[in-house]
N, C-alpha and C. Protein backbone atom coordinates (compact mmCIF):
# COMPACT_ATOMS: atom_id res chain seq x y z
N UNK A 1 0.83 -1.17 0.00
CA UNK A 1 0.00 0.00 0.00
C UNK A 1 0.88 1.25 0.00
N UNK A 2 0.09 2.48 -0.75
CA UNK A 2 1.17 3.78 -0.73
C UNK A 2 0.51 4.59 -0.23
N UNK A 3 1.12 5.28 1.12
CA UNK A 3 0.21 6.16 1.64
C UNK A 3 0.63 7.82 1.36
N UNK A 4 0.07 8.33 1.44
CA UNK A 4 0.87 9.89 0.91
C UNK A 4 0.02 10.62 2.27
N UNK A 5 0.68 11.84 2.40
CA UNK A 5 -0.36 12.73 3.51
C UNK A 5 -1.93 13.29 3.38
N UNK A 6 -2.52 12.72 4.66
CA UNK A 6 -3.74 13.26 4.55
C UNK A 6 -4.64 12.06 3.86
N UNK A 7 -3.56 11.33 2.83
CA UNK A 7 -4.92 10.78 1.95
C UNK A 7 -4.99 8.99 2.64
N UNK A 8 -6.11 8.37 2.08
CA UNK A 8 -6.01 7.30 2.72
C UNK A 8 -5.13 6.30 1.74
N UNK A 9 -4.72 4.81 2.32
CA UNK A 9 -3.53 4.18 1.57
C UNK A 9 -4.52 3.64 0.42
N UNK A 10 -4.21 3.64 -0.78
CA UNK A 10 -4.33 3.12 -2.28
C UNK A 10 -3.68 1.62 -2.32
N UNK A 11 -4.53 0.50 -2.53
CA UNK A 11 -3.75 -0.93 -3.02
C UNK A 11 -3.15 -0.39 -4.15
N UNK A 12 -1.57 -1.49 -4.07
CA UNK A 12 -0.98 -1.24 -4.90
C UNK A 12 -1.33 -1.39 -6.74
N UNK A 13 -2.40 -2.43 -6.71
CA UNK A 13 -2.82 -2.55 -7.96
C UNK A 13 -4.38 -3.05 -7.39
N UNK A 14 -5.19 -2.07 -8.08
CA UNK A 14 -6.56 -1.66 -7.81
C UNK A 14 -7.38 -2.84 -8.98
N UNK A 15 -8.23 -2.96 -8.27
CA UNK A 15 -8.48 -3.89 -9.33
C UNK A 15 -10.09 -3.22 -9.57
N UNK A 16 -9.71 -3.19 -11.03
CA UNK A 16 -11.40 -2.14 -11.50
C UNK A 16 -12.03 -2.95 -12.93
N UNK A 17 -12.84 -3.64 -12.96
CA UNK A 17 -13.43 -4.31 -13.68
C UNK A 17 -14.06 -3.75 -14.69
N UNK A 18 -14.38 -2.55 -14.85
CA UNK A 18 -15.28 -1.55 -15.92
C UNK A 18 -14.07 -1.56 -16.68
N UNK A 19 -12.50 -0.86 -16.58
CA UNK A 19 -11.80 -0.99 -16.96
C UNK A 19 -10.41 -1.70 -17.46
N UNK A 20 -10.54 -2.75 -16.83
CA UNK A 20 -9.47 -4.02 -17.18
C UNK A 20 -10.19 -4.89 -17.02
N UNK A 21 -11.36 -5.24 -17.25
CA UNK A 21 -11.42 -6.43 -17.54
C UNK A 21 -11.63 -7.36 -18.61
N UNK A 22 -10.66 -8.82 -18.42
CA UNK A 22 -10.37 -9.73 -19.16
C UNK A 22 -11.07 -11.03 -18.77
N UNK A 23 -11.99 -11.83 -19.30
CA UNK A 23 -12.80 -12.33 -18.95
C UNK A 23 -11.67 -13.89 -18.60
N UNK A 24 -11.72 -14.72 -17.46
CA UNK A 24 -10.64 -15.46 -17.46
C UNK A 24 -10.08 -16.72 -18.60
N UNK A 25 -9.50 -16.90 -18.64
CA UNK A 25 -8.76 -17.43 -19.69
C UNK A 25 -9.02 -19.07 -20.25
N UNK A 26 -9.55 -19.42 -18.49
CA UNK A 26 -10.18 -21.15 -18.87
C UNK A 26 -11.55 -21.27 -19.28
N UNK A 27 -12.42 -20.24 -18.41
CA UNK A 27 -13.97 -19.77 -18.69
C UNK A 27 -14.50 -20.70 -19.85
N UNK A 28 -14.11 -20.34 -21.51
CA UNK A 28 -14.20 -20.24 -22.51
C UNK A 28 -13.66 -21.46 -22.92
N UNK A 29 -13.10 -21.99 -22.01
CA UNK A 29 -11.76 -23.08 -23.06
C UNK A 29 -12.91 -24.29 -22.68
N UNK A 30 -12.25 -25.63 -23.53
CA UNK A 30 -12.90 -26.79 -24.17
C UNK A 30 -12.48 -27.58 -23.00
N UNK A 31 -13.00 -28.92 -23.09
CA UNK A 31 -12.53 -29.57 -21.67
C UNK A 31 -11.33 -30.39 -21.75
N UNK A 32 -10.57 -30.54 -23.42
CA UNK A 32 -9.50 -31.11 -23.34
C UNK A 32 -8.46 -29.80 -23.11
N UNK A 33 -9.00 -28.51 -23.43
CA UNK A 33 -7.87 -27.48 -23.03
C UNK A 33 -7.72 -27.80 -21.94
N UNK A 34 -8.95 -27.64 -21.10
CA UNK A 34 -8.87 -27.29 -19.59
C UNK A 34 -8.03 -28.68 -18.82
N UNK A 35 -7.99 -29.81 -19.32
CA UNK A 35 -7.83 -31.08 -19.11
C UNK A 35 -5.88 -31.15 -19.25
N UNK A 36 -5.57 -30.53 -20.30
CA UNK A 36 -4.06 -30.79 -20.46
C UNK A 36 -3.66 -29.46 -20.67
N UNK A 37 -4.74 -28.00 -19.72
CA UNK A 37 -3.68 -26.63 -19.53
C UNK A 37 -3.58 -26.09 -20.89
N UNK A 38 -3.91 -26.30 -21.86
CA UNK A 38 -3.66 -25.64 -22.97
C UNK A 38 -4.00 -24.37 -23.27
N UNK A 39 -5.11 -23.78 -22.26
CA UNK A 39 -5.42 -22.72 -22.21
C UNK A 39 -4.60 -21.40 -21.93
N UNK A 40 -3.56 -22.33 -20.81
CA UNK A 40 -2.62 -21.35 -20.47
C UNK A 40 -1.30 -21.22 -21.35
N UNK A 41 -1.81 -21.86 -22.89
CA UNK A 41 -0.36 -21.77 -23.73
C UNK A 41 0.00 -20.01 -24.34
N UNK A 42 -1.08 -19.49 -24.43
CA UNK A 42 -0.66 -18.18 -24.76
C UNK A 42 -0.22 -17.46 -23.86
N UNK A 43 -0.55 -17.49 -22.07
CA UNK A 43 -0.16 -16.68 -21.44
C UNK A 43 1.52 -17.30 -21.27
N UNK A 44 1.85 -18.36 -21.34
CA UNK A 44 3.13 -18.81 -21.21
C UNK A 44 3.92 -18.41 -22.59
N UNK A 45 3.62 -18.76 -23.66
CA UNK A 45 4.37 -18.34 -24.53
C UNK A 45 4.61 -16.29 -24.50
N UNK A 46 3.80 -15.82 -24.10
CA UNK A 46 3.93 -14.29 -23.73
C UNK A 46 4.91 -13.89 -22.46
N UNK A 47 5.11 -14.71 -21.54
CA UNK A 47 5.96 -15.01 -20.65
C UNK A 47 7.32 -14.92 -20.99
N UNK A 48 7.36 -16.46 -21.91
CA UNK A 48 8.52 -16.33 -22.30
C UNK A 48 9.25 -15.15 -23.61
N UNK A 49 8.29 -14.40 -24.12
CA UNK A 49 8.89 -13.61 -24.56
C UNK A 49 9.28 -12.22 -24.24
N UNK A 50 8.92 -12.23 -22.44
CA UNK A 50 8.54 -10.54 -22.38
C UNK A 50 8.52 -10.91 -20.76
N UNK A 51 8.46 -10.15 -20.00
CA UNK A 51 8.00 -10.21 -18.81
C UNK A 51 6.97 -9.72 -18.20
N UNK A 52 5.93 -10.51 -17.68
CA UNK A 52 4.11 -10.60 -17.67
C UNK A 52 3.86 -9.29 -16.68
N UNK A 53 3.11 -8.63 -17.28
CA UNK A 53 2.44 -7.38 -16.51
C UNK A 53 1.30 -7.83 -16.09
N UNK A 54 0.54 -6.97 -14.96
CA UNK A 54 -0.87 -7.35 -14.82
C UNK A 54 -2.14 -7.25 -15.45
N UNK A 55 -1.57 -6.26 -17.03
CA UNK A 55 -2.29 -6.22 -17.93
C UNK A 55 -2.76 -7.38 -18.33
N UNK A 56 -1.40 -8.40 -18.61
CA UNK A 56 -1.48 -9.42 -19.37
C UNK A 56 -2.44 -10.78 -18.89
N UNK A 57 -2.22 -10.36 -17.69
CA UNK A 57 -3.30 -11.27 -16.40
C UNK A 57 -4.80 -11.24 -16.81
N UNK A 58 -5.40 -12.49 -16.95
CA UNK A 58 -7.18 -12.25 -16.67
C UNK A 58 -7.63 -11.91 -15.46
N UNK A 59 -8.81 -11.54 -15.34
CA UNK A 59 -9.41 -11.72 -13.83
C UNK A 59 -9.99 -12.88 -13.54
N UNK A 60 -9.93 -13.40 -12.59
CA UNK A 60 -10.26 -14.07 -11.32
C UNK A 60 -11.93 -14.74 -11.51
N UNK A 61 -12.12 -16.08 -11.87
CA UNK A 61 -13.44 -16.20 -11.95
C UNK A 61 -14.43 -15.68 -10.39
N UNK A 62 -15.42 -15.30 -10.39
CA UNK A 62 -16.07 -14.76 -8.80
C UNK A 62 -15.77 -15.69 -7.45
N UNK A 63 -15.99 -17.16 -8.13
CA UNK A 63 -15.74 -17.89 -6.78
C UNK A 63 -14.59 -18.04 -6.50
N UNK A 64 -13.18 -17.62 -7.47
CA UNK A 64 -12.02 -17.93 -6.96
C UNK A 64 -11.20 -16.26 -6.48
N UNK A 65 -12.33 -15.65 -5.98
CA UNK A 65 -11.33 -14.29 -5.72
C UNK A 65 -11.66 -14.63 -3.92
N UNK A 66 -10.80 -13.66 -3.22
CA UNK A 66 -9.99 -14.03 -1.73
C UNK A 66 -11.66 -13.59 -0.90
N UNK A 67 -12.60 -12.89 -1.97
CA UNK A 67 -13.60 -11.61 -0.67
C UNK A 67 -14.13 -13.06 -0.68
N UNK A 68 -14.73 -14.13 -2.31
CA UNK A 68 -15.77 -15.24 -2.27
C UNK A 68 -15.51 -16.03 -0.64
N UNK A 69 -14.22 -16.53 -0.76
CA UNK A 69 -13.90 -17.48 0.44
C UNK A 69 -13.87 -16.77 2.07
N UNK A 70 -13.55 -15.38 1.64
CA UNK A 70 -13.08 -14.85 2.80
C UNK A 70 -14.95 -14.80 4.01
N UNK A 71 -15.96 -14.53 2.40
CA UNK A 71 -17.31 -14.43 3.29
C UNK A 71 -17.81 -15.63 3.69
N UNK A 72 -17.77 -16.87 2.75
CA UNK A 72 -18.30 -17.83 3.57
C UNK A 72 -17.64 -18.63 4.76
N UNK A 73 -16.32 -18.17 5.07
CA UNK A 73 -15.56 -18.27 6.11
C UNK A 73 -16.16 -17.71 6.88
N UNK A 74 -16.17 -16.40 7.19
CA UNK A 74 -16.47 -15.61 7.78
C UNK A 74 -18.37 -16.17 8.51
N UNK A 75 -18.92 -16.23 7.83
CA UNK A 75 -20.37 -16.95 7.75
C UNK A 75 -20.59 -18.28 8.74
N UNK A 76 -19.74 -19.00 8.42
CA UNK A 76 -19.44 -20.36 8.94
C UNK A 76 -18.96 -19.96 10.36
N UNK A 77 -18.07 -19.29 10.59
CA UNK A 77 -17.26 -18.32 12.12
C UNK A 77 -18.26 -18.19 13.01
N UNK A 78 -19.19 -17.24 12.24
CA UNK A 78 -19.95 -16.88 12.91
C UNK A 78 -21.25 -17.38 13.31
N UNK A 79 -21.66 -18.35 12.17
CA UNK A 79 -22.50 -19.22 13.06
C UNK A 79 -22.37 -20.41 14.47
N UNK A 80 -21.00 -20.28 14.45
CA UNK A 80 -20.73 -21.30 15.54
C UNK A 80 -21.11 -20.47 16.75
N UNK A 81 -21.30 -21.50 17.90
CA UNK A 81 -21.62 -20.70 19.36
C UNK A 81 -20.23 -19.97 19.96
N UNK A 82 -20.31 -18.78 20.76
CA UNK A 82 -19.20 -18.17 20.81
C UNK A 82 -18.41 -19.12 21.87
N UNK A 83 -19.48 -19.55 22.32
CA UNK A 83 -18.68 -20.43 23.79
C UNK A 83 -17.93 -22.06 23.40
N UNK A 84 -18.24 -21.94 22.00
CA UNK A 84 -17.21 -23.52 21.51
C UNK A 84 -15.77 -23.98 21.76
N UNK A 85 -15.14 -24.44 22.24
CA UNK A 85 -13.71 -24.93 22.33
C UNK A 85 -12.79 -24.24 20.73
N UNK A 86 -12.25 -24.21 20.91
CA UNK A 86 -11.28 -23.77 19.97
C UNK A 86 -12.37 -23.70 18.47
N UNK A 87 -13.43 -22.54 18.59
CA UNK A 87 -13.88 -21.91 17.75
C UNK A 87 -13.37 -21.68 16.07
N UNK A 88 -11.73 -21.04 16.22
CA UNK A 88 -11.38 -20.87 14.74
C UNK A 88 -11.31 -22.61 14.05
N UNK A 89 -10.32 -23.60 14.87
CA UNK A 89 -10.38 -24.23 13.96
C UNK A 89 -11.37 -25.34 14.34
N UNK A 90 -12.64 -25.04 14.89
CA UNK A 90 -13.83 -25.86 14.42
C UNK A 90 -14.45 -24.92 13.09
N UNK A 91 -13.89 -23.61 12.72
CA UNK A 91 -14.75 -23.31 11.23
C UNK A 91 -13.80 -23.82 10.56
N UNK A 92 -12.24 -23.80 10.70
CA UNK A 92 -11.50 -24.28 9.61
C UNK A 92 -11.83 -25.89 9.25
N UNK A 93 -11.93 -26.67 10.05
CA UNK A 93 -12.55 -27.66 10.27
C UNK A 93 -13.86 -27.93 9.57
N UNK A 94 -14.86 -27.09 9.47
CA UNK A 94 -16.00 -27.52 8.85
C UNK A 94 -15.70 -26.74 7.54
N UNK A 95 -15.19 -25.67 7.02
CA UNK A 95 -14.89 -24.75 5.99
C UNK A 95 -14.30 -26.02 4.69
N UNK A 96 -12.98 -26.43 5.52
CA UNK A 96 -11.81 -27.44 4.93
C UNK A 96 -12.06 -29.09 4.77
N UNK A 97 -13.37 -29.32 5.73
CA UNK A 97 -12.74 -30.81 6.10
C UNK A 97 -12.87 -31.60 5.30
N UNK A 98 -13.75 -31.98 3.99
CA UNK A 98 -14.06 -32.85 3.27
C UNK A 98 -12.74 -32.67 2.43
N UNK A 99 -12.27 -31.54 1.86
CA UNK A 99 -11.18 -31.65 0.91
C UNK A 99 -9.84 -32.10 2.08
N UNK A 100 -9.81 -31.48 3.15
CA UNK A 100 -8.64 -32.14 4.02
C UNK A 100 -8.62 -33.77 4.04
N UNK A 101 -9.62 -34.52 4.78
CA UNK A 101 -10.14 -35.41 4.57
C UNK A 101 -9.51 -36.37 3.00
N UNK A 102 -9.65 -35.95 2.60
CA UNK A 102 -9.62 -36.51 0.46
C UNK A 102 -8.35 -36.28 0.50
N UNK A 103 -7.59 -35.26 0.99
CA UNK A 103 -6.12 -34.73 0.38
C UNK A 103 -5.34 -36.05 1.40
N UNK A 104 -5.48 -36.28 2.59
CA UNK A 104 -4.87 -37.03 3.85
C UNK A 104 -5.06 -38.46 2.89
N UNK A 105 -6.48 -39.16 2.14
CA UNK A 105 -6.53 -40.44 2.17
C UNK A 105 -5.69 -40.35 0.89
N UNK A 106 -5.69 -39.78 -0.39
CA UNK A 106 -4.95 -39.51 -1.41
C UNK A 106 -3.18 -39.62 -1.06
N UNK A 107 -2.67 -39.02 0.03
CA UNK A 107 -1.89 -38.77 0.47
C UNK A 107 -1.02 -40.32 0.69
N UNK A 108 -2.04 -40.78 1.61
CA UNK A 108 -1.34 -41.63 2.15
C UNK A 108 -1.83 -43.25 1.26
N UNK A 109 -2.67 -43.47 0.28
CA UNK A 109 -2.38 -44.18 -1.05
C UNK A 109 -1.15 -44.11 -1.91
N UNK A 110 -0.53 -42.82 -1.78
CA UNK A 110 0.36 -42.31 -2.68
C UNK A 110 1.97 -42.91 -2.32
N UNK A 111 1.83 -42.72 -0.65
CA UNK A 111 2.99 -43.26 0.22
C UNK A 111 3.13 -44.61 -0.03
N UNK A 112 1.71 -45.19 0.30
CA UNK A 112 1.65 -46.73 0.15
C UNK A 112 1.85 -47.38 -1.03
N UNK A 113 2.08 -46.51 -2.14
CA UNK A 113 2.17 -47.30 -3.64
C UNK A 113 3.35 -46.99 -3.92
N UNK A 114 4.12 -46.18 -3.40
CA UNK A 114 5.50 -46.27 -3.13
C UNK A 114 6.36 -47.33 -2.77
N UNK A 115 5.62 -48.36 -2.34
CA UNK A 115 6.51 -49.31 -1.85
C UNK A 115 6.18 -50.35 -2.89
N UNK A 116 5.36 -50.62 -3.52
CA UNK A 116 4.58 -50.95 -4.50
C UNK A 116 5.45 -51.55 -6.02
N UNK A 117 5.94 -50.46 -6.32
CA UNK A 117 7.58 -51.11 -6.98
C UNK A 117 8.25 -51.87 -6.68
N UNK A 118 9.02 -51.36 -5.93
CA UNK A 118 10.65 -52.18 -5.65
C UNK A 118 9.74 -53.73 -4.82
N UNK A 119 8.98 -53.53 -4.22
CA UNK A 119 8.58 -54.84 -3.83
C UNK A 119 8.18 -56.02 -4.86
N UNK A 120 7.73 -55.51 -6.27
CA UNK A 120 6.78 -55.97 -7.31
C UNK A 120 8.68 -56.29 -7.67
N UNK A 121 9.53 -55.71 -7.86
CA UNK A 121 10.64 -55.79 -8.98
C UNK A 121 11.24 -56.94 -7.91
N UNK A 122 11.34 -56.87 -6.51
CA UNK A 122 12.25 -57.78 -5.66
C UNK A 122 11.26 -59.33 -6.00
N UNK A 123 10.08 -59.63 -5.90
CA UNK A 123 9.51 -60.52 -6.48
C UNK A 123 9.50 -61.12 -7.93
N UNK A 124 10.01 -60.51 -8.64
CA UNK A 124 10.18 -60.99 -9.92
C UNK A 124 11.77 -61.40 -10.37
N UNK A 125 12.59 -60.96 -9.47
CA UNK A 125 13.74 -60.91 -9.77
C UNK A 125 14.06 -62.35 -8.65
C-alpha cells in the first residue's frame, strides 16, 4: 500500500473491472484445453517472450477471488456458538474438512504405492 499525507492508503494494484477487464482465460476453453492446460499456452508463450504485466493477467473467476472465500468463512465463524472450544479451527474444520479429509486419504495411497515397486521388482527378480 502507498500512503501519501492526509490521503487514505491506495492498493498497490486496484483492481477495476469496468476498466481491465479480461474475462478469465479457462472460462471459454474446451474440456480437453482445460484437461491438459492448454489454455494457459498463450499466457506462457507471452511469458517467455517478455516479462508478464498485470495487464497481461485475466481476472479471477467470482468464486475464486480471496472476498468469495473470505465471506463464507467468515459466515461459517460466525454461526458457531461463541462459547465452543477452539472456535477458529472448528470453522477451519467444517470450511476445509471434506477436501482435508480426500487430500490425507490420497496422500497416504500415494505413500503406500510407493513401496509398491521395488517390492513388485524384488519378487520378480
Amino acid at each position: 500500500m502507498v500512503e501519501t499525507m492526509g490521503e487514505k492508503p491506495k492498493p498497490k494494484f486496484e483492481i477495476n473491472r469496468e476498466h481491465t477487464f479480461q474475462p478469465c482465460f479457462e472460462t471459454n476453453s474446451s474440456f480437453l484445453s482445460r484437461a491438459f492446460f492448454l489454455w494457459s499456452h498463450k499466457l506462457i508463450k507471452k511469458g517467455n517472450s517478455k516479462i508478464i504485466e498485470m495487464e497481461d493477467l485475466s481476472d479471477l473467476r467470482e468464486n475464486e477471488e480471496p472476498k468469495f472465500s473470505a465471506d463464507k468463512f467468515r459466515q461459517i465463524f460466525e454461526n458457531l456458538s461463541p462459547n465452543e472450544p477452539q472456535r477458529l479451527f472448528a470453522a477451519f474444520k467444517k470450511y476445509l474438512g471434506f477436501y482435508v479429509v480426500f487430500a490425507g486419504i490420497l496422500a497416504t495411497v500415494a505413500n503406500l504405492l510407493q513401496f509398491a515397486g521395488p517390492i513388485t521388482i524384488s519378487k520378480l527378480l
